[in-house]
C-alpha atoms as a PDB file:
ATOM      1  CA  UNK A   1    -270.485 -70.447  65.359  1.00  0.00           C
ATOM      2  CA  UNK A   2    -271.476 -66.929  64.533  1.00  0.00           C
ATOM      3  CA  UNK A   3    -274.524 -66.603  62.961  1.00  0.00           C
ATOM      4  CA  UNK A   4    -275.666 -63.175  60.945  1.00  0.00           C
ATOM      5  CA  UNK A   5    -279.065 -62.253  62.195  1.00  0.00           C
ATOM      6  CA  UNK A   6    -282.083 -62.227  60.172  1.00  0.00           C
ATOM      7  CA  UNK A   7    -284.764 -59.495  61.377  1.00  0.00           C
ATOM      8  CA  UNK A   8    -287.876 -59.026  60.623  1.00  0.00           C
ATOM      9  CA  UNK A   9    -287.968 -55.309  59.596  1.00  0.00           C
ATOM     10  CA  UNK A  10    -291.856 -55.078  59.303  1.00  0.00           C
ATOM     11  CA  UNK A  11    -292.244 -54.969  62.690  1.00  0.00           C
ATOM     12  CA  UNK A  12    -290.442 -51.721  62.885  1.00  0.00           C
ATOM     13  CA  UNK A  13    -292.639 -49.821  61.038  1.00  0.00           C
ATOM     14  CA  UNK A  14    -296.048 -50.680  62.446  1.00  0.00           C
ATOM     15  CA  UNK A  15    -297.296 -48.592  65.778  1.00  0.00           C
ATOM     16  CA  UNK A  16    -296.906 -51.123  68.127  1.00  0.00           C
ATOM     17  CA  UNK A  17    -294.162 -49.782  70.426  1.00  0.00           C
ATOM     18  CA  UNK A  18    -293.500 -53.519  71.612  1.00  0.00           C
ATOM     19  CA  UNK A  19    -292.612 -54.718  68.223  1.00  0.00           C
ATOM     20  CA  UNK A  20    -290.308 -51.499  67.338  1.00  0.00           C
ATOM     21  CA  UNK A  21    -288.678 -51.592  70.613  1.00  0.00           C
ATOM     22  CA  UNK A  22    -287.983 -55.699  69.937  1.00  0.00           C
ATOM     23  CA  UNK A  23    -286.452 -54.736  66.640  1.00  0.00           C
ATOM     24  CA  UNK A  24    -284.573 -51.498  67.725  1.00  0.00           C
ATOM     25  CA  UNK A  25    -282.890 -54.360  70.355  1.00  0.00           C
ATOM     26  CA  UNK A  26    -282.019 -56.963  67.535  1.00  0.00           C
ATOM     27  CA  UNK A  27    -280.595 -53.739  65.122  1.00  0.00           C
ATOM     28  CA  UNK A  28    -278.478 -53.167  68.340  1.00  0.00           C
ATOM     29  CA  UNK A  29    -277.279 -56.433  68.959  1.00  0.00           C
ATOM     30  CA  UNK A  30    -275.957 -56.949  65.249  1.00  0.00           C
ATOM     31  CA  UNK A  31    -274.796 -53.714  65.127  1.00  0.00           C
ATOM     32  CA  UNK A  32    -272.401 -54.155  67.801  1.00  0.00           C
ATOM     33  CA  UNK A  33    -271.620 -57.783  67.632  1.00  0.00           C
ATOM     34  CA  UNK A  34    -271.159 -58.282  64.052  1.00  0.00           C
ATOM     35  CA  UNK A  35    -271.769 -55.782  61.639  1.00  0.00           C
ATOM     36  CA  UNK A  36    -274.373 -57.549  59.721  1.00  0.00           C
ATOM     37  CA  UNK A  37    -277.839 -58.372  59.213  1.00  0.00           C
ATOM     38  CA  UNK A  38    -280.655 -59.686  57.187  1.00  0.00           C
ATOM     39  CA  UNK A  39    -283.646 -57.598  57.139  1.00  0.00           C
ATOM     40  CA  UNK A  40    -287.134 -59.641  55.838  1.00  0.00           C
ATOM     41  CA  UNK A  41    -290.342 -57.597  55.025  1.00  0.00           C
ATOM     42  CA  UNK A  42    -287.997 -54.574  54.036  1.00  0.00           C
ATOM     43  CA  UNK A  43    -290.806 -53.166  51.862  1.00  0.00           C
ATOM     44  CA  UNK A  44    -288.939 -52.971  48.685  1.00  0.00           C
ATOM     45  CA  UNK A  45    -290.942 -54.378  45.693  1.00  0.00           C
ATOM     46  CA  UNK A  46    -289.268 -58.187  44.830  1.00  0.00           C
ATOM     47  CA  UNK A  47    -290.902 -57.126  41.051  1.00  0.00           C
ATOM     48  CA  UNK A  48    -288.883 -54.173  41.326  1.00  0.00           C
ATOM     49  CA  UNK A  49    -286.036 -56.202  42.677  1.00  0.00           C
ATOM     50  CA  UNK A  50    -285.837 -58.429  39.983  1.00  0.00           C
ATOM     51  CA  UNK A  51    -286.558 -55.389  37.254  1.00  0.00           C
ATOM     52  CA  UNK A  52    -282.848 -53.863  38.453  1.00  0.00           C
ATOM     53  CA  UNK A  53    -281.313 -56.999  37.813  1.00  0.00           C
ATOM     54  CA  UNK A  54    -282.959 -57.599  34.652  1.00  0.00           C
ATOM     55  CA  UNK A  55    -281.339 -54.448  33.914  1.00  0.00           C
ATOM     56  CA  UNK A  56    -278.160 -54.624  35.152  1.00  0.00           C
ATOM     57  CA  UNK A  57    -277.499 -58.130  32.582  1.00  0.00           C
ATOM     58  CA  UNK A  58    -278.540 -55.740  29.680  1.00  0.00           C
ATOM     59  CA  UNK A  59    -276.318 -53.121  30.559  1.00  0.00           C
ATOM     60  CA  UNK A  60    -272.894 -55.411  31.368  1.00  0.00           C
ATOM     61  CA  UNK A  61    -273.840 -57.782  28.262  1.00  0.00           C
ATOM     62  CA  UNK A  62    -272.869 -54.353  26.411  1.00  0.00           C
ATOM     63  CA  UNK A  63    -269.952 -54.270  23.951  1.00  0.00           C
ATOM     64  CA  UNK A  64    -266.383 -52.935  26.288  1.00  0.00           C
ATOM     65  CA  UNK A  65    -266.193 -50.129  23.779  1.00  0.00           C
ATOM     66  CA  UNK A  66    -269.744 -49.131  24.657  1.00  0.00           C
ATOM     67  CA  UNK A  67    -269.472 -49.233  28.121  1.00  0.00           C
ATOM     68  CA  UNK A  68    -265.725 -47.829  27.929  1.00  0.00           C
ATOM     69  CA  UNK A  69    -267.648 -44.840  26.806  1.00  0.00           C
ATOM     70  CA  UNK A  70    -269.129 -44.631  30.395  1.00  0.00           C
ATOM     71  CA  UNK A  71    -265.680 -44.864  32.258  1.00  0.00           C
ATOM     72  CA  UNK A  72    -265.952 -43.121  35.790  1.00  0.00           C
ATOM     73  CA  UNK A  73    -263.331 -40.522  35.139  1.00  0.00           C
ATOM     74  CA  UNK A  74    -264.162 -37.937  37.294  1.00  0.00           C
ATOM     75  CA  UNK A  75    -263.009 -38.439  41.075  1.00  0.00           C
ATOM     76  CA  UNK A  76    -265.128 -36.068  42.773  1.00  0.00           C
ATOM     77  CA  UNK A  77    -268.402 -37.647  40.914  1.00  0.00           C
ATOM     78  CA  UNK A  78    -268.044 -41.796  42.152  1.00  0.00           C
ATOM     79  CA  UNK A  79    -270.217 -42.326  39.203  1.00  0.00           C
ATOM     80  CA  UNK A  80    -269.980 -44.306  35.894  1.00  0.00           C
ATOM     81  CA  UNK A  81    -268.852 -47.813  34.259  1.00  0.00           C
ATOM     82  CA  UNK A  82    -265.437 -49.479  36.073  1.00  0.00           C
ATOM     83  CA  UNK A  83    -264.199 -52.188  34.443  1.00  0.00           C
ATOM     84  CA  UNK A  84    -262.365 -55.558  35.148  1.00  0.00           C
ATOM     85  CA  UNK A  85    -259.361 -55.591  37.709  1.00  0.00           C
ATOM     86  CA  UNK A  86    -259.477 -51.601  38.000  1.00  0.00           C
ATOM     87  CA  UNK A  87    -260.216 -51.170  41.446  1.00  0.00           C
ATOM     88  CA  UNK A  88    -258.680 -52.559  44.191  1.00  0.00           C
ATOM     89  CA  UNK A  89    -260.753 -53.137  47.646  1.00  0.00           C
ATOM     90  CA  UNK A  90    -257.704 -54.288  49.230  1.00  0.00           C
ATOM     91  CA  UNK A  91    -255.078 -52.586  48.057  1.00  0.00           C
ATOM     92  CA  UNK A  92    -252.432 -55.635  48.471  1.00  0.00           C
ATOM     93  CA  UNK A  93    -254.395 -57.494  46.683  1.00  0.00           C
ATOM     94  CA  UNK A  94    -254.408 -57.937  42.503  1.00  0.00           C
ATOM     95  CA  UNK A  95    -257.689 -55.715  40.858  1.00  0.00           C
ATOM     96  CA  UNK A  96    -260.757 -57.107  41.471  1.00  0.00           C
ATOM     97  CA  UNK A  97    -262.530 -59.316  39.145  1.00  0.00           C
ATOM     98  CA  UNK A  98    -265.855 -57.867  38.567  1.00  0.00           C
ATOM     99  CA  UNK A  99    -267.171 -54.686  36.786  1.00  0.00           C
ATOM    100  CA  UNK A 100    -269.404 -52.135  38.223  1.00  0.00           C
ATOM    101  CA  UNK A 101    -271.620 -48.809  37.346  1.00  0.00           C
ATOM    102  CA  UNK A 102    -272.526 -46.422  39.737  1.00  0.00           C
ATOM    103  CA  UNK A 103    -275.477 -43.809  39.754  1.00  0.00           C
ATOM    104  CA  UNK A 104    -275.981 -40.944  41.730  1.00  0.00           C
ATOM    105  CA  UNK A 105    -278.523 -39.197  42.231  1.00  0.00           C
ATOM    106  CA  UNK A 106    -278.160 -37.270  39.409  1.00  0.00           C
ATOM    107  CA  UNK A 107    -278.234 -39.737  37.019  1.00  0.00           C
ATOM    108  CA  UNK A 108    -281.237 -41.801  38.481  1.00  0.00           C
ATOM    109  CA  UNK A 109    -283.376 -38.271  38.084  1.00  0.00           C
ATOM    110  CA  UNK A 110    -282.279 -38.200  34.579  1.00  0.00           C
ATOM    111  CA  UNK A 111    -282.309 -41.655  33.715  1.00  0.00           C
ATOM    112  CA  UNK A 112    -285.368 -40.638  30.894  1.00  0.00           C
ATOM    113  CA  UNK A 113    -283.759 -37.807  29.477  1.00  0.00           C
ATOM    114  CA  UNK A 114    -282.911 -37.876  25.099  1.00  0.00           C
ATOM    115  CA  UNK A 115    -278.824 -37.278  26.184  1.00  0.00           C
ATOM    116  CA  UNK A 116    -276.279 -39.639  24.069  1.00  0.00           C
ATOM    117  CA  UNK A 117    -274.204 -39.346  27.209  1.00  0.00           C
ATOM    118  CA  UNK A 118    -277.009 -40.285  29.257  1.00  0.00           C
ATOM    119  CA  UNK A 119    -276.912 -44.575  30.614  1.00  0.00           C
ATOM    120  CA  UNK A 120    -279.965 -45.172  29.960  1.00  0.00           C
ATOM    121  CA  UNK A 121    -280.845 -43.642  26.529  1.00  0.00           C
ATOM    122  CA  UNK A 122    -277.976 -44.410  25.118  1.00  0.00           C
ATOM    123  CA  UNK A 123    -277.701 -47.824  26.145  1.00  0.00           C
ATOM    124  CA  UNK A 124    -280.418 -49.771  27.169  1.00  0.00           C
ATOM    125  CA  UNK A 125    -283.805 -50.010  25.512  1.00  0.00           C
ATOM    126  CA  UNK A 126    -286.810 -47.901  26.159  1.00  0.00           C
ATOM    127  CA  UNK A 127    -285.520 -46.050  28.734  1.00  0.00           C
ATOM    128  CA  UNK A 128    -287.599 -43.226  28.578  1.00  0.00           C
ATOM    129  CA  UNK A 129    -290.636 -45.587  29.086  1.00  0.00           C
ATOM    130  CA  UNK A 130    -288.771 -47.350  32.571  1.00  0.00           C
ATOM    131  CA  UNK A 131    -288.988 -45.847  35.750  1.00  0.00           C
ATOM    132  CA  UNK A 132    -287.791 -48.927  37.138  1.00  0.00           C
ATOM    133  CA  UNK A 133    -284.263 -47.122  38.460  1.00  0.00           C
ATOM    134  CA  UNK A 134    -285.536 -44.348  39.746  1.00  0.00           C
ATOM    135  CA  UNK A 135    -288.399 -46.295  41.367  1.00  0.00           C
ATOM    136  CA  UNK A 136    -285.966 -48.669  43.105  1.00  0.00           C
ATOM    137  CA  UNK A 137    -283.434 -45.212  43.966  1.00  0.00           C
ATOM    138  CA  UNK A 138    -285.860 -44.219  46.301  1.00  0.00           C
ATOM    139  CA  UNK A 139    -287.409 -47.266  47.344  1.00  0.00           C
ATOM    140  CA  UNK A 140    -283.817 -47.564  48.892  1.00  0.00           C
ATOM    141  CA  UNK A 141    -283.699 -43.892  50.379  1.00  0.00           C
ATOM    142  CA  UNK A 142    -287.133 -44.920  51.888  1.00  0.00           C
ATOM    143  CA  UNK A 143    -285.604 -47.990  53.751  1.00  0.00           C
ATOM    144  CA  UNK A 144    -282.475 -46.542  54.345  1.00  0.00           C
ATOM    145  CA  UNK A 145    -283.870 -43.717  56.079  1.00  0.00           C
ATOM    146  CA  UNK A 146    -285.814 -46.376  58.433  1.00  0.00           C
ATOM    147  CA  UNK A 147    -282.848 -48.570  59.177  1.00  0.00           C
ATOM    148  CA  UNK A 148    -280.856 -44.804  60.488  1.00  0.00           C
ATOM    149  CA  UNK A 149    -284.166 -44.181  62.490  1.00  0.00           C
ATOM    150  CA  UNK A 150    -283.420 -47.862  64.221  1.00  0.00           C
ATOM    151  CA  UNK A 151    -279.838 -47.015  64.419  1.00  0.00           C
ATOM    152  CA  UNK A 152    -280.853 -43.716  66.231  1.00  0.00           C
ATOM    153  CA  UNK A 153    -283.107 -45.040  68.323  1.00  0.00           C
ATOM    154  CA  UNK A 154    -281.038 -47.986  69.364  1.00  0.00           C
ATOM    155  CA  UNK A 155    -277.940 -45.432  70.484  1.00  0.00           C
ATOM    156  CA  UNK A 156    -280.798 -43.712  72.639  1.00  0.00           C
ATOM    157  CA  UNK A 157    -280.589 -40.466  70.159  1.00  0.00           C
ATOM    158  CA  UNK A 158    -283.505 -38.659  68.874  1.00  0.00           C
ATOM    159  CA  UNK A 159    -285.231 -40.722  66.261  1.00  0.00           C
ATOM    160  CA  UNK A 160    -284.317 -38.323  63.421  1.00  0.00           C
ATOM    161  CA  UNK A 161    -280.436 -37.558  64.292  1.00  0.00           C
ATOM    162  CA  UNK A 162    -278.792 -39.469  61.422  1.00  0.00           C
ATOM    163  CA  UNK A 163    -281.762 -38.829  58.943  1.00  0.00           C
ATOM    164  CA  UNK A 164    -281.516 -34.902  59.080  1.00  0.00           C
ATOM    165  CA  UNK A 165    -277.769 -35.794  58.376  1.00  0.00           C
ATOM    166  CA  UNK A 166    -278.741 -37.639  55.238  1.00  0.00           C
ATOM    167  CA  UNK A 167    -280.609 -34.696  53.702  1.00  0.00           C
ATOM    168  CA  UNK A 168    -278.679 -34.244  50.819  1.00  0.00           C
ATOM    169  CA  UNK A 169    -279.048 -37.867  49.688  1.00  0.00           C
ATOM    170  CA  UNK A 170    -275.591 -38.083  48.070  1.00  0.00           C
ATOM    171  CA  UNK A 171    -276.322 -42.142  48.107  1.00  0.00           C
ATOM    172  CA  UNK A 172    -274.903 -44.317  45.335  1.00  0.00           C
ATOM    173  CA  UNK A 173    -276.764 -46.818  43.979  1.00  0.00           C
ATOM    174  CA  UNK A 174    -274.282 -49.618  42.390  1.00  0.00           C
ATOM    175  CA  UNK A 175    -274.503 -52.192  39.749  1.00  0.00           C
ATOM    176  CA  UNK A 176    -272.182 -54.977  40.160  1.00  0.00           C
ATOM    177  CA  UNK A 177    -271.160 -57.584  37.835  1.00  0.00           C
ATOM    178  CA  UNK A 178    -268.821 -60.780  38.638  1.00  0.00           C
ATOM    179  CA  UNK A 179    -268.046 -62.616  35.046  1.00  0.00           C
ATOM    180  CA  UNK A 180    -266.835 -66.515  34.785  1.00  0.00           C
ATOM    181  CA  UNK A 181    -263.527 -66.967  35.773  1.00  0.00           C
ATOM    182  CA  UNK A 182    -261.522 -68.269  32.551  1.00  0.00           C
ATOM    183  CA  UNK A 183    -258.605 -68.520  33.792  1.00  0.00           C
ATOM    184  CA  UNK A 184    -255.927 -69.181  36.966  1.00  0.00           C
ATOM    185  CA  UNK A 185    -256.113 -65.730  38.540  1.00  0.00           C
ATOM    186  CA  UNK A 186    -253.328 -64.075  40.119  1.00  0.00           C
ATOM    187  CA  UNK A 187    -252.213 -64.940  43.797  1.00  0.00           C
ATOM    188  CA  UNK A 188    -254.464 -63.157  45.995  1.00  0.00           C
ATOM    189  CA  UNK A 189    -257.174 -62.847  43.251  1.00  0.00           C
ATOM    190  CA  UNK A 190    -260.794 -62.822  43.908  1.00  0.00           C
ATOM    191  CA  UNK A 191    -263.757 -61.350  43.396  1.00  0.00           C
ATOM    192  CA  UNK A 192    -263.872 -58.712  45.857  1.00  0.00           C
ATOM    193  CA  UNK A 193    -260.826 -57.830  48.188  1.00  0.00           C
ATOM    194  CA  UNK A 194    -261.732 -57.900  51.365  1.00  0.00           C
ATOM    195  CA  UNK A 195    -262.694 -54.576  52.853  1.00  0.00           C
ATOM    196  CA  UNK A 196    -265.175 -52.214  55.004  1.00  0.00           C
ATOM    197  CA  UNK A 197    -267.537 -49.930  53.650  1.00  0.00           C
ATOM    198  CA  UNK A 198    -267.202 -46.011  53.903  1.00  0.00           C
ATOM    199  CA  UNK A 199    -270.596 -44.561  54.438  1.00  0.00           C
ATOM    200  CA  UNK A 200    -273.370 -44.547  57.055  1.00  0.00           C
ATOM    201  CA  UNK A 201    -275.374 -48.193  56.086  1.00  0.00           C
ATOM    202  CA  UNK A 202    -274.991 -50.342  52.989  1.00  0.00           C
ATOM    203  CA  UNK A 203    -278.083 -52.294  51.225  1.00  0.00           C
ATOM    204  CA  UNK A 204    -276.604 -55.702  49.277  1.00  0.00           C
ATOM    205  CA  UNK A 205    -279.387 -57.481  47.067  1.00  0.00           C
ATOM    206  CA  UNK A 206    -277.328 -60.460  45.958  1.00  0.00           C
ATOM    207  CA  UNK A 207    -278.478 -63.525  43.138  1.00  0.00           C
ATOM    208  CA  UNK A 208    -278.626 -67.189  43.888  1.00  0.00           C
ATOM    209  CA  UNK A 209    -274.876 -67.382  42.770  1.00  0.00           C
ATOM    210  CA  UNK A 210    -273.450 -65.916  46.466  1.00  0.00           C
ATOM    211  CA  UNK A 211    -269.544 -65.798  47.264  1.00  0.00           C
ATOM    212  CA  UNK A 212    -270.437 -62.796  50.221  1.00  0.00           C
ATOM    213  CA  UNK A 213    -268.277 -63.721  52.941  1.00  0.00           C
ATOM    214  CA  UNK A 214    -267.746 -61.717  55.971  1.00  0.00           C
ATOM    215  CA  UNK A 215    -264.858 -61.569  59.225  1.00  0.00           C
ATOM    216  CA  UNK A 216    -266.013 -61.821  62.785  1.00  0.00           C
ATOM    217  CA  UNK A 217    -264.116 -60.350  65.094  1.00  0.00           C
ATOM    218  CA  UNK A 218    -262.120 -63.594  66.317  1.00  0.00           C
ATOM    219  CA  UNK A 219    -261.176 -63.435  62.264  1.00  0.00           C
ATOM    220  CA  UNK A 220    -262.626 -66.145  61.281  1.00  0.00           C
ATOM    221  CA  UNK A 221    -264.483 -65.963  57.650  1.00  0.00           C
ATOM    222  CA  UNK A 222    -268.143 -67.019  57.499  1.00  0.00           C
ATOM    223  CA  UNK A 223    -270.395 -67.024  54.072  1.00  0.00           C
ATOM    224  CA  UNK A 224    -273.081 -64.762  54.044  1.00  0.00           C
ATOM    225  CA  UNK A 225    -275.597 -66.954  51.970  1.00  0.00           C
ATOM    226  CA  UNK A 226    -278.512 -65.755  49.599  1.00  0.00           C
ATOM    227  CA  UNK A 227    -281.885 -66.097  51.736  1.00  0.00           C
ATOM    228  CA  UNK A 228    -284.785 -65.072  49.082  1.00  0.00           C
ATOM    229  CA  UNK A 229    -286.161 -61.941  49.557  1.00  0.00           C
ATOM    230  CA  UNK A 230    -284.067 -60.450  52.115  1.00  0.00           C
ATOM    231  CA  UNK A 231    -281.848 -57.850  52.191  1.00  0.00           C
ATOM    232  CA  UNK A 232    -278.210 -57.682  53.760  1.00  0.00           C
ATOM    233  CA  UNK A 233    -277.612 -54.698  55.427  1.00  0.00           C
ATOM    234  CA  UNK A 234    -274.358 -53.551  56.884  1.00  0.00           C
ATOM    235  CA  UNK A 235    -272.882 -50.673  58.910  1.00  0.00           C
ATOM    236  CA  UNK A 236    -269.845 -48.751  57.122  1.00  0.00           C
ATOM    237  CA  UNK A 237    -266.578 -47.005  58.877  1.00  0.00           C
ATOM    238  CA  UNK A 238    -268.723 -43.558  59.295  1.00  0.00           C
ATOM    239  CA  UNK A 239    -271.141 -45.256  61.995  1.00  0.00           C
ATOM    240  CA  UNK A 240    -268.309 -46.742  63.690  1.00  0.00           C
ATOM    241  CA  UNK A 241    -266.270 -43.407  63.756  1.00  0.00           C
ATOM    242  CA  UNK A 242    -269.370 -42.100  64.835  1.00  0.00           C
ATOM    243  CA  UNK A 243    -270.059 -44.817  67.191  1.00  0.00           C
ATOM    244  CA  UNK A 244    -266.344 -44.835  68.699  1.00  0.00           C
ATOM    245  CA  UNK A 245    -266.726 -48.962  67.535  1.00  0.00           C
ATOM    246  CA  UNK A 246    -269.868 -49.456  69.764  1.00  0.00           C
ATOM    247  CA  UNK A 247    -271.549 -50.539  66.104  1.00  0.00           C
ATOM    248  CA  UNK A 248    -268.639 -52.079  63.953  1.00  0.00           C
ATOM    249  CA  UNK A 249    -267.707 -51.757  60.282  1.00  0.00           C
ATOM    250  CA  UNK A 250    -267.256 -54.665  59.191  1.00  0.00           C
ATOM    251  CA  UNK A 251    -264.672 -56.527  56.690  1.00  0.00           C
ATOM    252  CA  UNK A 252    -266.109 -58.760  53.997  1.00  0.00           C
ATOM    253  CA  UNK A 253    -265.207 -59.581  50.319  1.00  0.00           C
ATOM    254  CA  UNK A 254    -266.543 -62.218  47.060  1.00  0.00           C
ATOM    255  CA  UNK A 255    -264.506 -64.966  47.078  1.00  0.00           C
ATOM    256  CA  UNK A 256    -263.915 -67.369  43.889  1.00  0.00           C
ATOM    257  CA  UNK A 257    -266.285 -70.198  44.247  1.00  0.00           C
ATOM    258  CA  UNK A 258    -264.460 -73.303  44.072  1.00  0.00           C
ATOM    259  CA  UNK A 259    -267.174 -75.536  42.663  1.00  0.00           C
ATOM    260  CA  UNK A 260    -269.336 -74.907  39.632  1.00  0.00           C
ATOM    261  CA  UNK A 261    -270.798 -71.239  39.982  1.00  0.00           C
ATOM    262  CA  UNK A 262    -266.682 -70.119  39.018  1.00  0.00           C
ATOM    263  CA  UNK A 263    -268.014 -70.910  35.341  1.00  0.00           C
ATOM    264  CA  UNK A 264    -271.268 -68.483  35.970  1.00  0.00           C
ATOM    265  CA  UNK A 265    -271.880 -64.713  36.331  1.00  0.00           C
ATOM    266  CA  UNK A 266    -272.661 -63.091  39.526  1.00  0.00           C
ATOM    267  CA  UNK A 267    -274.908 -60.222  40.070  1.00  0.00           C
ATOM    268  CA  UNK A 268    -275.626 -58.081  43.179  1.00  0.00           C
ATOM    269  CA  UNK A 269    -276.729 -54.457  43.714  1.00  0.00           C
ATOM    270  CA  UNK A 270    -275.783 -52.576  46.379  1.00  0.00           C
ATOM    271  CA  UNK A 271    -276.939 -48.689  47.578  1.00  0.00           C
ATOM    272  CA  UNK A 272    -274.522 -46.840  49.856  1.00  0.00           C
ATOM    273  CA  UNK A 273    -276.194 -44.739  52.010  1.00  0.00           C
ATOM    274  CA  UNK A 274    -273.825 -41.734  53.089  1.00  0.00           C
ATOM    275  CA  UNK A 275    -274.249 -38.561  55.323  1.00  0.00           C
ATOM    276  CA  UNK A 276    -274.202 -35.004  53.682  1.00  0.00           C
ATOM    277  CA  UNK A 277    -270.938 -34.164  52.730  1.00  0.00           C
ATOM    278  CA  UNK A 278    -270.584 -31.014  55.274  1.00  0.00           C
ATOM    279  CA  UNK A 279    -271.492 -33.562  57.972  1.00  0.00           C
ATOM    280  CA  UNK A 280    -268.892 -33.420  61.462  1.00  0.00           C
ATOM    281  CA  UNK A 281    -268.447 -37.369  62.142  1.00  0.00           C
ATOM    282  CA  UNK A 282    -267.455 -36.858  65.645  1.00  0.00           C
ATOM    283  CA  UNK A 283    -267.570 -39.061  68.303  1.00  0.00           C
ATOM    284  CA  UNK A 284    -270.938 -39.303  70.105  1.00  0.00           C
ATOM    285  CA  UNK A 285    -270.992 -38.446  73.553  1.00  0.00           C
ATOM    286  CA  UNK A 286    -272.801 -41.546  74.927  1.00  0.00           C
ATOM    287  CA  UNK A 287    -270.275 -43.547  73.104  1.00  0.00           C
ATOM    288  CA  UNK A 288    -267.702 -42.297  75.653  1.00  0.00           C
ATOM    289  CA  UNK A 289    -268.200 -44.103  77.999  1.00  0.00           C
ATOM    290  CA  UNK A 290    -265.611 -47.198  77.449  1.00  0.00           C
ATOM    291  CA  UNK A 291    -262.730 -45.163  76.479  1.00  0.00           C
ATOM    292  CA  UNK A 292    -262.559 -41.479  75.042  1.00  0.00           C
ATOM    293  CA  UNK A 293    -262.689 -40.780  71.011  1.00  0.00           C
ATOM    294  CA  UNK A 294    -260.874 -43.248  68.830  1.00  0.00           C
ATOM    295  CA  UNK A 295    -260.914 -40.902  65.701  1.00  0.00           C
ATOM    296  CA  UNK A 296    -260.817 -37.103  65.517  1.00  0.00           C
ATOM    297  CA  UNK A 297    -263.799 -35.599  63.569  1.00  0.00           C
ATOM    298  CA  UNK A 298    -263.731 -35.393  60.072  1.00  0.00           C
ATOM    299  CA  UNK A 299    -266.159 -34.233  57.137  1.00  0.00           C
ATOM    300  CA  UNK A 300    -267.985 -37.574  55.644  1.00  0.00           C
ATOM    301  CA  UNK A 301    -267.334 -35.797  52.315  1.00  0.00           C
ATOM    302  CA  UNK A 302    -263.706 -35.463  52.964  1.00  0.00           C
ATOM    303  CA  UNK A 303    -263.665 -38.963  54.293  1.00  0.00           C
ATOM    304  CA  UNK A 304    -264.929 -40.787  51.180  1.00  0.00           C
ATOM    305  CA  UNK A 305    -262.990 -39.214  49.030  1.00  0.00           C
ATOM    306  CA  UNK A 306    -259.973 -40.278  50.752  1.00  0.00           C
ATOM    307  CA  UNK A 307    -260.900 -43.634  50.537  1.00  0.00           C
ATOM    308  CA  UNK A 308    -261.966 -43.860  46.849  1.00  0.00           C
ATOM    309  CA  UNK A 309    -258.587 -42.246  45.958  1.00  0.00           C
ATOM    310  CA  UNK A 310    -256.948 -44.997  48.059  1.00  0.00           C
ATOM    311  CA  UNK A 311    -258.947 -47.550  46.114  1.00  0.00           C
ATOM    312  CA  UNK A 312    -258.910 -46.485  42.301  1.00  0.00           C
END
């Protein structure tokens, strides 16, 4: 049975060598054998935490017309409201049965700002008075940038070789929302089509409802279930392009829960974490050493947008 690991990240970020060396090991070992992990002590407020969630409910119990207004329309942006069934992780698969919003960076900055347009001010209340998503924006950079100095360290680079590719922070920090299922859905249907992510790393903060599942590499499906105050963490397709599959991207989706949590809502937030957009993924040299490149380089910028215009 394959278990996801669960790491204790605080050890990383003391100044005992010991302890970061231990962890850098255990980053390594999910990395390359499965794709996932927990991370405990992450540093991320759980007041905070909860404060995002808080506000993602306000924003998704909005009238469709109001958040229609929102509609990510803009390819070349990956921000704004998507609604019910319109994307597609897997694109065999019926839409998926959830709604999202993204930010960017942009809008996280501006989240106080008196614009009509803006998310915050013209939807939610108080928003010039709540820091809480900008707060929780960075907290993520923050521990992002310490999981790609593990990930570094771990591929025996130079501790700072993915975070000076990172620079730009064109991260997106996404709201998800999984209503009750009302009725039969469509063959195939579920929550999330199963797929990989397309950036560098991937922080999931998921709600008590679950429905994560991921593939191991024998195929088999396994449920990746809520452990309080963790936070999942995942490598995405530009790591394992990078990597030449020594660290795997790995396939997951939400299934439809079967019992009773298909009548209740599901919540999770997840940041993608994604390299500037001038960035060469190219095969590392001391990932070589196996077999030559897999992929030929390509621009991470060029690369994600090929992928969201695959899944829209």
């Amino acid at each position: 049975m394959v278990n996801i690991p669960v790491i204790n990240f605080s050890l990383f970020c003391n100044n005992n060598c010991i302890d970061r060396q231990i962890v850098v090991q255990q980053i390594y070992q999910a990395c390359h054998e499965i794709g996932f992990m927990y991370l405990q002590n992450h540093g991320i407020s759980i007041d905070l935490i909860k404060q995002i969630f808080l506000k993602s409910k306000d924003f998704f119990n909005l009238p469709l017309e109001l958040k229609q207004r929102l509609a990510w329309s803009d390819e070349f942006s990956n921000q704004g409201y998507v609604g019910i069934e319109r994307e597609r992780l897997n694109a065999n698969n019926p839409g998926d049965l959830k709604e999202a919003f993204n930010v960017g960076q942009k809008d996280a900055e501006t989240r106080g700002r008196d614009d009509a347009e803006n998310f915050y001010v013209s939807c939610l209340s108080s928003p010039a008075k709540d820091s809480s998503i900008l707060d929780f924006y960075r907290a993520c950079i923050e521990l992002s940038n310490k999981i790609l100095q593990a990930l570094a360290l771990a591929l025996q680079l130079p501790e700072d070789f993915f975070t000076t590719r990172h620079t730009e922070q064109n991260h997106t920090l996404r709201l998800l929302h999984y209503p009750p299922v009302q009725k039969l859905p469509q063959p195939r249907q579920v929550r999330a089509g199963e797929h990989s992510d397309y950036g560098s790393i991937t922080l999931l903060f998921q709600d008590e409802i679950g429905g994560l599942e991921i593939q191991t590499t024998a195929g088999q499906w396994i449920a990746a279930p809520v452990i309080p105050d963790t936070v999942i963490v995942n490598t995405g397709d530009l790591i394992q392009r990078w990597t030449n599959h020594v660290f795997c991207s790995t396939k997951h989706r939400v299934i439809i829960p079967s019992d009773q949590r298909v009548k209740q809502s599901r919540y999770s937030v997840a940041f993608f974490c994604h390299p500037n957009d001038n960035t060469e993924i190219a095969c590392l040299e001391s990932c070589q050493k196996e077999h030559p490149p897999i992929y030929p380089p390509i621009l991470a910028g060029e690369y994600l947008l090929s992928r969201l215009r695959a899944t829209y």
